[in-house]
C-alpha atoms as a PDB file:
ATOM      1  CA  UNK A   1     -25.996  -0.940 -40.096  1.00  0.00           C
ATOM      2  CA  UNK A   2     -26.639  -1.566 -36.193  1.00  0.00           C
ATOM      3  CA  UNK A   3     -26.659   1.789 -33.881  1.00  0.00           C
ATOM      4  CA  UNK A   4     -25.958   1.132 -30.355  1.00  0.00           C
ATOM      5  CA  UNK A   5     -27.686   2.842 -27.180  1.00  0.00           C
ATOM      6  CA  UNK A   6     -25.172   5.814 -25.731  1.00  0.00           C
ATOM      7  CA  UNK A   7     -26.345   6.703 -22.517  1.00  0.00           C
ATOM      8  CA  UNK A   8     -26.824  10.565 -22.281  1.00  0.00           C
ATOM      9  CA  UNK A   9     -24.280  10.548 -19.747  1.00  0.00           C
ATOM     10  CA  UNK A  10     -21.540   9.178 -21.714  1.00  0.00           C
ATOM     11  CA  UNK A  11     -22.675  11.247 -24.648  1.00  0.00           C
ATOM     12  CA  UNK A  12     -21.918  14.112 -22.557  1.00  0.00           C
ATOM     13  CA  UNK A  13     -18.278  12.836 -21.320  1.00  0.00           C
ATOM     14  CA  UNK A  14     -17.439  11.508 -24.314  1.00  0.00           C
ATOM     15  CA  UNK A  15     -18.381  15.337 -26.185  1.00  0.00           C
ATOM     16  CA  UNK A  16     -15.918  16.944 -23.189  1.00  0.00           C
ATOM     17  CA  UNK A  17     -12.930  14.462 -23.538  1.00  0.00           C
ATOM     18  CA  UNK A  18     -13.183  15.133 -27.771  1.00  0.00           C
ATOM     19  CA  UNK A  19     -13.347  19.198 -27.073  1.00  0.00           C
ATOM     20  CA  UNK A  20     -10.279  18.442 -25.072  1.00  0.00           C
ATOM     21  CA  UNK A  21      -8.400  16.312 -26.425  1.00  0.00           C
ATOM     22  CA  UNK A  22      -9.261  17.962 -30.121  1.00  0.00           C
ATOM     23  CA  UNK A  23      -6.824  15.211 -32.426  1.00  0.00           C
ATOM     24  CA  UNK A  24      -8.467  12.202 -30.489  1.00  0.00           C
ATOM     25  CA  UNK A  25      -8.760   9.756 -33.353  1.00  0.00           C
ATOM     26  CA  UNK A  26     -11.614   7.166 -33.747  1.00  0.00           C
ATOM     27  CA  UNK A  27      -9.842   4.090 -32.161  1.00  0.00           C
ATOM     28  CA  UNK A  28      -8.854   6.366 -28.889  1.00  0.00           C
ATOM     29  CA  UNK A  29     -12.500   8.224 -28.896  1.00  0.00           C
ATOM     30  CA  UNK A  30     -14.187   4.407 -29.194  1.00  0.00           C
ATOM     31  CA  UNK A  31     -11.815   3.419 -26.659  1.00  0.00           C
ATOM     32  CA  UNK A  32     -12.894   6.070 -24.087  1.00  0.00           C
ATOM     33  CA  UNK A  33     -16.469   5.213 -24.755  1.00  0.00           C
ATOM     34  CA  UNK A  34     -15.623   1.132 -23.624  1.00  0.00           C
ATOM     35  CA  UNK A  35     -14.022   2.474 -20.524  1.00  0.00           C
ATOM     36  CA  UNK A  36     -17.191   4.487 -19.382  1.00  0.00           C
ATOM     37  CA  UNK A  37     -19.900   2.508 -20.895  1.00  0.00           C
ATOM     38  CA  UNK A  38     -18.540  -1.167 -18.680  1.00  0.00           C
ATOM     39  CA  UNK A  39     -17.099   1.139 -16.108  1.00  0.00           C
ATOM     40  CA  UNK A  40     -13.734   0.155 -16.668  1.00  0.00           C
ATOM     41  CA  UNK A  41     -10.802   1.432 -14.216  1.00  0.00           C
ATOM     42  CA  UNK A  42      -7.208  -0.709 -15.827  1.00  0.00           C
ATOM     43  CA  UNK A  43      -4.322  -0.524 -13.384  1.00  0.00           C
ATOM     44  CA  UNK A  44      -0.735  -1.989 -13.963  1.00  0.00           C
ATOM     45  CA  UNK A  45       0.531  -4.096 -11.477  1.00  0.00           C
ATOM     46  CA  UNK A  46       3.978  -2.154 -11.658  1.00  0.00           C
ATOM     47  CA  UNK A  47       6.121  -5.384 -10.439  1.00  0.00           C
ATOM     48  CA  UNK A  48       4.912  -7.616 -12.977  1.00  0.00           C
ATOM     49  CA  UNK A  49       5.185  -5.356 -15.193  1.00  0.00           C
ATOM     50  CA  UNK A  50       1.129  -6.492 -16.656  1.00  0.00           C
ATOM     51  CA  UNK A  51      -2.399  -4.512 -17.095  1.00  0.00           C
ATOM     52  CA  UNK A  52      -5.277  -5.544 -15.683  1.00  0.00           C
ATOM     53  CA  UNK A  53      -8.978  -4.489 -16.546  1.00  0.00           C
ATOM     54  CA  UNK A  54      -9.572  -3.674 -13.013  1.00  0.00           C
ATOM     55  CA  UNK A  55      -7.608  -2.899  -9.535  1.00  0.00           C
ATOM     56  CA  UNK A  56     -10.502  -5.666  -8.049  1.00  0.00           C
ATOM     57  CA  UNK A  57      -9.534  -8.236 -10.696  1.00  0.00           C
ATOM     58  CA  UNK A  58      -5.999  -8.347 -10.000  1.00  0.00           C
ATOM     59  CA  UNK A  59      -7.141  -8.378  -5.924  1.00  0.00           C
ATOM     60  CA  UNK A  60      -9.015 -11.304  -6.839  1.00  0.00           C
ATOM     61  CA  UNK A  61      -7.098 -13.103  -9.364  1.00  0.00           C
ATOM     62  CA  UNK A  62      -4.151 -12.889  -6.283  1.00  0.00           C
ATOM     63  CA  UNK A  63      -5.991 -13.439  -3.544  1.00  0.00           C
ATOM     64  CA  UNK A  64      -7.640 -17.203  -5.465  1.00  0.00           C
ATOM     65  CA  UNK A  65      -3.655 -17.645  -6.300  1.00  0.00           C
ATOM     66  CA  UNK A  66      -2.598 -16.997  -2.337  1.00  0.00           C
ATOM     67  CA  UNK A  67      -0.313 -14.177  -4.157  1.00  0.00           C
ATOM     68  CA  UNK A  68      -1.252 -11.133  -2.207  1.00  0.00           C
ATOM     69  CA  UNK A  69      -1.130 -11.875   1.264  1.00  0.00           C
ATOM     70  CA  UNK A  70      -0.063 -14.799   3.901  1.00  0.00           C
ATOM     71  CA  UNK A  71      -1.544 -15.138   7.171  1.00  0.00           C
ATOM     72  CA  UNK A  72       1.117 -15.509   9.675  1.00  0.00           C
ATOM     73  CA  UNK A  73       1.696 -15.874  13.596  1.00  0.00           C
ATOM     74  CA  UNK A  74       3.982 -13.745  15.987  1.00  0.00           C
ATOM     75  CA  UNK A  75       4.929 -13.341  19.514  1.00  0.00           C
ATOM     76  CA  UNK A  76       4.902 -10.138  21.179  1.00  0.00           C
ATOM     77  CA  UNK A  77       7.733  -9.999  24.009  1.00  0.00           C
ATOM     78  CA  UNK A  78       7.186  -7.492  27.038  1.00  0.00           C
ATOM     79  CA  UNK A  79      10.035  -5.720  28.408  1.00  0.00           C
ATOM     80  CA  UNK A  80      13.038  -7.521  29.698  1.00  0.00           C
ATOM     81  CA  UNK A  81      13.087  -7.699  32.945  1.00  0.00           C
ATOM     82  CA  UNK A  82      15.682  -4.911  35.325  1.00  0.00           C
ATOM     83  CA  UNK A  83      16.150  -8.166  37.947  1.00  0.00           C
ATOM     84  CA  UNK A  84      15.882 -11.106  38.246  1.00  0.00           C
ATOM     85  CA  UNK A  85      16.236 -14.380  40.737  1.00  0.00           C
ATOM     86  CA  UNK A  86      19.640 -14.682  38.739  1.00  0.00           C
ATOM     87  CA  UNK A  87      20.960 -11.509  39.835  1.00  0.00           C
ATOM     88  CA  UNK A  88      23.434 -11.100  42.113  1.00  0.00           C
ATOM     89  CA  UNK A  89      24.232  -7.082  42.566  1.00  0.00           C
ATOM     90  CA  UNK A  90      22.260  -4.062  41.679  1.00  0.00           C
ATOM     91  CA  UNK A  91      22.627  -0.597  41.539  1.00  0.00           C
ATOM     92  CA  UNK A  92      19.965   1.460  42.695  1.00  0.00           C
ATOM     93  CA  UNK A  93      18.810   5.451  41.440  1.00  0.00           C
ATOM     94  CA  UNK A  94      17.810   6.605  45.367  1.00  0.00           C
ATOM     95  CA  UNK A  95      15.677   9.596  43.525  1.00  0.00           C
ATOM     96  CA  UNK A  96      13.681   7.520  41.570  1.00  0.00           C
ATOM     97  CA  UNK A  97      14.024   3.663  42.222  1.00  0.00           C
ATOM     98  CA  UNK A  98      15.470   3.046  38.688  1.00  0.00           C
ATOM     99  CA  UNK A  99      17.264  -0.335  39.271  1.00  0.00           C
ATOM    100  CA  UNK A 100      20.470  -2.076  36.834  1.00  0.00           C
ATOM    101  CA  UNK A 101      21.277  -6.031  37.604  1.00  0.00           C
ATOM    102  CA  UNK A 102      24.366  -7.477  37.284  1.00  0.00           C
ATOM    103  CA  UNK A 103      22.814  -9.532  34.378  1.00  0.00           C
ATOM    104  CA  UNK A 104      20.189  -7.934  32.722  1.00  0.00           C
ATOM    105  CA  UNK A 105      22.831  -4.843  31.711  1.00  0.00           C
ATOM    106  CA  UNK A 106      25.994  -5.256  29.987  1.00  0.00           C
ATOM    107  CA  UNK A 107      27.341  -2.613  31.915  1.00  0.00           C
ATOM    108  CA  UNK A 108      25.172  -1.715  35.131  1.00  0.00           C
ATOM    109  CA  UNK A 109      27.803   0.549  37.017  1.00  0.00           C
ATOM    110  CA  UNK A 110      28.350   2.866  34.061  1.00  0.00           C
ATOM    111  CA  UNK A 111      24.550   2.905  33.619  1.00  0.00           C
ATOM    112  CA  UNK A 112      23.572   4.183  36.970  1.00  0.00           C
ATOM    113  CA  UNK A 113      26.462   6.758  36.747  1.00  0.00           C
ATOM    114  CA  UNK A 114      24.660   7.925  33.557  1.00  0.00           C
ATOM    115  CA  UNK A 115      21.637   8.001  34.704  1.00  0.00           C
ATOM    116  CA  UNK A 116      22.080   9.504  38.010  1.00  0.00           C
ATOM    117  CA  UNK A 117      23.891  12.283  36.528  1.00  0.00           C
ATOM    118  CA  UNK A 118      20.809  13.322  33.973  1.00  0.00           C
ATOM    119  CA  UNK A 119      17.594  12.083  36.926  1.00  0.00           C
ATOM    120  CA  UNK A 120      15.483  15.164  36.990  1.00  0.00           C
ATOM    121  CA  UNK A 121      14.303  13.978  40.516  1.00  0.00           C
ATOM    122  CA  UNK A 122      18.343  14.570  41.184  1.00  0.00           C
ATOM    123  CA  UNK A 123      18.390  18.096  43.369  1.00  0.00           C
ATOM    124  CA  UNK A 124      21.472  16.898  45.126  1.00  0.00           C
ATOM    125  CA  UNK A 125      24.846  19.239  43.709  1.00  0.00           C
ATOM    126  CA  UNK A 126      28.212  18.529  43.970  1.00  0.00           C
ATOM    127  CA  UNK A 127      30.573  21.943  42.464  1.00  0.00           C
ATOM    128  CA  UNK A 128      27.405  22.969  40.813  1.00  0.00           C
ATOM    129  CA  UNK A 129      27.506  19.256  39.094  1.00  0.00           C
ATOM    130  CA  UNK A 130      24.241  16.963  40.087  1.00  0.00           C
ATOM    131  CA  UNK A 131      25.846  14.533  42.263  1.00  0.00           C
ATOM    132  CA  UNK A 132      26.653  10.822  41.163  1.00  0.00           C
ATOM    133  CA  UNK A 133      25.286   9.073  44.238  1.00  0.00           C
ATOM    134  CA  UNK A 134      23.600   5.425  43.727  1.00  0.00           C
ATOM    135  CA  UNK A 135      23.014   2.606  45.968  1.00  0.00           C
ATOM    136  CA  UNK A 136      24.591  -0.911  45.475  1.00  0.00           C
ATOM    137  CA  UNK A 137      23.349  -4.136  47.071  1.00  0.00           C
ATOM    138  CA  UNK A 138      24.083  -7.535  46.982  1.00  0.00           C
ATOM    139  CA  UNK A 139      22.136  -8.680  49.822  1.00  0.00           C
ATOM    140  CA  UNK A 140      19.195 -11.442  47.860  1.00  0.00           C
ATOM    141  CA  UNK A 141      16.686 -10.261  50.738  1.00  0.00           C
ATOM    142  CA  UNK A 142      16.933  -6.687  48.930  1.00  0.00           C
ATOM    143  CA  UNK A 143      17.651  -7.424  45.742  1.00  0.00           C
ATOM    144  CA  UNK A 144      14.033  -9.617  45.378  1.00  0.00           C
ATOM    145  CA  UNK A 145      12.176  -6.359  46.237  1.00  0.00           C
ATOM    146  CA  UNK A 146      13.381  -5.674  42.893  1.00  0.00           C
ATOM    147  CA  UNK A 147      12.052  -8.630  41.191  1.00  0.00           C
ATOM    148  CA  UNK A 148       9.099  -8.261  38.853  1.00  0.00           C
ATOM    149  CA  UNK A 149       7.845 -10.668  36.598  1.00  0.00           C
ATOM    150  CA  UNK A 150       7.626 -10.046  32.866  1.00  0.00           C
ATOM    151  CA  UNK A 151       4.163 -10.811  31.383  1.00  0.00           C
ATOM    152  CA  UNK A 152       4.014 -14.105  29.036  1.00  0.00           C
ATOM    153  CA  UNK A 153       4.953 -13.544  25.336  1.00  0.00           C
ATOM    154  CA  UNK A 154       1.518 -13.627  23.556  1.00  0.00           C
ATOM    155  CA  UNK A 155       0.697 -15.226  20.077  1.00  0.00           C
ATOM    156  CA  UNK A 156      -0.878 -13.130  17.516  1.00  0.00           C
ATOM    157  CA  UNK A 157      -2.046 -13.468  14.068  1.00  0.00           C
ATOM    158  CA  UNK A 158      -0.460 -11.294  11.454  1.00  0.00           C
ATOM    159  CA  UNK A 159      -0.641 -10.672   8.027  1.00  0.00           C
ATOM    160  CA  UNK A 160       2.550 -10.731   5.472  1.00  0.00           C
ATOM    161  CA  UNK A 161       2.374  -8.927   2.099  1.00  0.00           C
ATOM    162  CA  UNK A 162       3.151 -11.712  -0.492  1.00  0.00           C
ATOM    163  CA  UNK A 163       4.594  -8.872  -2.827  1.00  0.00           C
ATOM    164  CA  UNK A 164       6.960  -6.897  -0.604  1.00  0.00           C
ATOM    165  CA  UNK A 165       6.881  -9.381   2.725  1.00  0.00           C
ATOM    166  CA  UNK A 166       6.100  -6.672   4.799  1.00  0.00           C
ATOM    167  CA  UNK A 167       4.032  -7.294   7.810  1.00  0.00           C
ATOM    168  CA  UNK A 168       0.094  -5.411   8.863  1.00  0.00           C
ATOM    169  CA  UNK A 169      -2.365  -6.064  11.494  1.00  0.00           C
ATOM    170  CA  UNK A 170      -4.845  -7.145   8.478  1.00  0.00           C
ATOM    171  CA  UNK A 171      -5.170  -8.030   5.249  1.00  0.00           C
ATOM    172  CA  UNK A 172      -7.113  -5.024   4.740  1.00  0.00           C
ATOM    173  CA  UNK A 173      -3.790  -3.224   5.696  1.00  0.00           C
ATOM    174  CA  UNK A 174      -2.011  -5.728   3.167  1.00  0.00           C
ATOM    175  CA  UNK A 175      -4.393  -4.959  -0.092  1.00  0.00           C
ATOM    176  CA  UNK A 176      -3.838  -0.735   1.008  1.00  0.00           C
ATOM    177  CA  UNK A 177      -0.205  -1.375   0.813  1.00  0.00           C
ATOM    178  CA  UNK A 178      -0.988  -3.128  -2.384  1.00  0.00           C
ATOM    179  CA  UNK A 179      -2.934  -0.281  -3.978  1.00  0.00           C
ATOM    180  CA  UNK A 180      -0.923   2.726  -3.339  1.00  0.00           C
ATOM    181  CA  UNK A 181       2.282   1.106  -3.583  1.00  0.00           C
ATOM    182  CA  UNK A 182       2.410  -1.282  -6.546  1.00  0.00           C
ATOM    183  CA  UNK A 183      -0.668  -0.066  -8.749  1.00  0.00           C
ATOM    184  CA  UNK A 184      -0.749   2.725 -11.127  1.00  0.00           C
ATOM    185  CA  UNK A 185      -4.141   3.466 -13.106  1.00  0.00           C
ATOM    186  CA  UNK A 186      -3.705   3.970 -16.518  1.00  0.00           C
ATOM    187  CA  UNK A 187      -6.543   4.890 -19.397  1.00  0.00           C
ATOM    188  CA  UNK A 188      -8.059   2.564 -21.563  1.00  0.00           C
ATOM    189  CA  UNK A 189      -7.670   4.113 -24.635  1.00  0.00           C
ATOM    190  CA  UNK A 190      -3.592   4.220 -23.478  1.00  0.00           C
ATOM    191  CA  UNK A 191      -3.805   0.336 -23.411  1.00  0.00           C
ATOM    192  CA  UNK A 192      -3.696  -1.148 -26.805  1.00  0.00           C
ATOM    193  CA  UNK A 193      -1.095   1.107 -28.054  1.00  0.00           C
ATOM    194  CA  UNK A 194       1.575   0.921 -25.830  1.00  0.00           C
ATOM    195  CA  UNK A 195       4.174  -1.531 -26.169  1.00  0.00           C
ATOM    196  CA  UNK A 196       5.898  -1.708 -22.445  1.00  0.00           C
ATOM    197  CA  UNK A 197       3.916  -3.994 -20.401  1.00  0.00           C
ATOM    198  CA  UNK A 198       2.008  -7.038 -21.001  1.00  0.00           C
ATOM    199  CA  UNK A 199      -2.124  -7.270 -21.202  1.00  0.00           C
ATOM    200  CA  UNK A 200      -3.505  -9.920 -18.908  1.00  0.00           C
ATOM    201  CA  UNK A 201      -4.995 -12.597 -21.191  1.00  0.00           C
ATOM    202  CA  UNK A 202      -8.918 -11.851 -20.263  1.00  0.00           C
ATOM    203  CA  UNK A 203      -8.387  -8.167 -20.513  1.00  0.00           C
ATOM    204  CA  UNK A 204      -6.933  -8.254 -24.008  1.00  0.00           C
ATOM    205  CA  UNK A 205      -9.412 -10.831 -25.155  1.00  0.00           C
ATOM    206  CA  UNK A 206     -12.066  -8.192 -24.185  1.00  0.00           C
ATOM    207  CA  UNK A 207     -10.264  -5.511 -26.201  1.00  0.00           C
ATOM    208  CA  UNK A 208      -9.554  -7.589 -29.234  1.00  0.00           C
ATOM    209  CA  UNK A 209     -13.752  -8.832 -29.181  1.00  0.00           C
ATOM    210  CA  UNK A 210     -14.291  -5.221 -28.964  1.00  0.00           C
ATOM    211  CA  UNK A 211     -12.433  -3.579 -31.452  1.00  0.00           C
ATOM    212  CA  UNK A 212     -13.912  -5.768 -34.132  1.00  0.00           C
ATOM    213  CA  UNK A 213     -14.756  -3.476 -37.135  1.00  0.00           C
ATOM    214  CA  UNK A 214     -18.601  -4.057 -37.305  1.00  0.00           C
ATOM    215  CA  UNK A 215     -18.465  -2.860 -33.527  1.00  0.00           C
ATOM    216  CA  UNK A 216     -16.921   0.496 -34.536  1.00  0.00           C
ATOM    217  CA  UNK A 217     -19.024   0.902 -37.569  1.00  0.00           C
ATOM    218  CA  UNK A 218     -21.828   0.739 -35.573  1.00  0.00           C
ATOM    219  CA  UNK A 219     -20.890   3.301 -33.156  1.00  0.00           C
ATOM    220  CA  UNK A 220     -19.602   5.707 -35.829  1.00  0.00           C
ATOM    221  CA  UNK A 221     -23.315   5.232 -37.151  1.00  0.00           C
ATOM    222  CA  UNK A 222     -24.598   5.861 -34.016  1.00  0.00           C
ATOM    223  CA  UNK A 223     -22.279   9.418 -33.385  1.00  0.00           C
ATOM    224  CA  UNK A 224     -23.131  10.574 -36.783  1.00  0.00           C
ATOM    225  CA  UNK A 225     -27.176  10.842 -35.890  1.00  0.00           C
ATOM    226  CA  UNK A 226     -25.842  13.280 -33.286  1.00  0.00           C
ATOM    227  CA  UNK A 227     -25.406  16.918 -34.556  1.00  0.00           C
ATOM    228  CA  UNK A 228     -22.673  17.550 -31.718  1.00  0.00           C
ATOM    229  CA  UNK A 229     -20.436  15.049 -32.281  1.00  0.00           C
ATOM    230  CA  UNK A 230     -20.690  15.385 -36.525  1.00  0.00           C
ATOM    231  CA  UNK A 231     -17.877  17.239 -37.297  1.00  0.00           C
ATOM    232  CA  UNK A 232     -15.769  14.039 -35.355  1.00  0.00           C
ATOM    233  CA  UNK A 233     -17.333  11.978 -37.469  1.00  0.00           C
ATOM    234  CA  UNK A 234     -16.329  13.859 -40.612  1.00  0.00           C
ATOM    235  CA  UNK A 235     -12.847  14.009 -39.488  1.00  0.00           C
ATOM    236  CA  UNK A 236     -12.457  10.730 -38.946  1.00  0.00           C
ATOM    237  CA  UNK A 237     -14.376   9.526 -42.223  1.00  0.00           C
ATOM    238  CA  UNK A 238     -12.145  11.885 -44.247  1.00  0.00           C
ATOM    239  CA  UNK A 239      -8.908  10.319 -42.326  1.00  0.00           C
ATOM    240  CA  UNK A 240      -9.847   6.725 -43.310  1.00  0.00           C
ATOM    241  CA  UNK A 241     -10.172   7.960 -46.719  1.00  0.00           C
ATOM    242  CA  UNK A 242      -6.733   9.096 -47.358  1.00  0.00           C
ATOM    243  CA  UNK A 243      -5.351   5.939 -45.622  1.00  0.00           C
ATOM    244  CA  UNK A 244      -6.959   4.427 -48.157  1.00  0.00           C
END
């Protein structure tokens, strides 16, 4: 019978995890050793519902598919303008300048009383009350003082999550999102057994190729030359006997 190489390393994880987890059968034990030995990390993709052998194979396998993010555009819009060349009265804050149009505000007389009465450059008191004093013009000659041109809405290119259609500055932003949102790591040795989510295809042809009985053999072999891990190999001999 074949013996395979078990890097000291792994020898030395694999001795912690079995003084741990003390009823850790062969299949789970030989399961932990695959997930060290090809440095194996499976995540579920929670929507889908599906395992993956890796949180950078699913990034990839979405990414080729266009399933992970889009690359969108947007315009950013400065602040609307307080006046306009369409305006024909304002309403003027004579502490601070603060201006309402006619047609910029829904309601610009109700606005200056507002604001007027909570201006902290307001000193002026009328029975102890900050006074409600504004200005009020409809002359075009003042009201252009007024006038200031709003900046150009610029273009920018964004980037849409695919999975939740959120948007982020990057798609570095996107695949963060991604990972702490809709992954959850879960341990090889979990994988096989449970009966909840699906295995991707390439991930559970790896399993399958692995879990071929000449493959465990051999590693069984290849514990039992170790004094520290023989009493797990006696356990687990004398459990295959009585399923027999």
């Amino acid at each position: 019978m074949s013996v395979i190489a078990i890097p000291e390393t792994i020898k030395s994880e694999m001795l912690r995890f079995l003084k741990k987890n003390k009823k850790a059968d062969l299949i789970t034990t030989y399961l932990f050793f695959l997930e060290k030995k090809f440095n194996l990390k499976p995540v579920l993709f929670i929507r889908d519902k599906m395992i993956y052998q890796s949180r950078e194979d699913l990034i990839h396998r979405l990414e080729e598919a266009g399933k992970l993010w889009r690359e969108t555009e947007i315009k950013i819009q400065y602040g609307q303008e307080s006046v306009n060349e369409q305006s024909k009265k304002i309403y003027i804050c004579p502490f601070t300048g603060k201006v309402f149009a006619d047609n910029t505000h829904p309601n610009p007389q109700d606005a200056i009383y507002d604001w007027v009465s909570k201006c902290p450059e307001n000193t002026e008191r009328v029975g102890g009350l900050k006074a409600k004093r504004f200005l009020v013009s409809e002359d075009f000659d003042v009201i252009k003082n007024y006038i200031v041109k709003r900046k150009e809405p610029i273009k920018k290119i964004v980037f849409s999550s695919a999975v939740t259609g959120k948007l982020f500055n990057s798609k570095e932003a996107v695949i963060q999102d991604f990972v702490q949102n809709q992954l959850k790591n879960i341990p090889l040795e979990e994988v096989p057994s449970q009966n909840r989510y699906q295995i991707e295809e390439h991930f559970m042809s790896f399993i399958q190729t692995h879990l071929e009985e000449g493959k465990i053999n051999a590693f069984v072999e290849t514990l039992a030359n170790y004094d520290e891990f023989s009493a797990f190999v006696d356990l687990w001999l004398e459990e295959e006997r009585e399923e027999t």
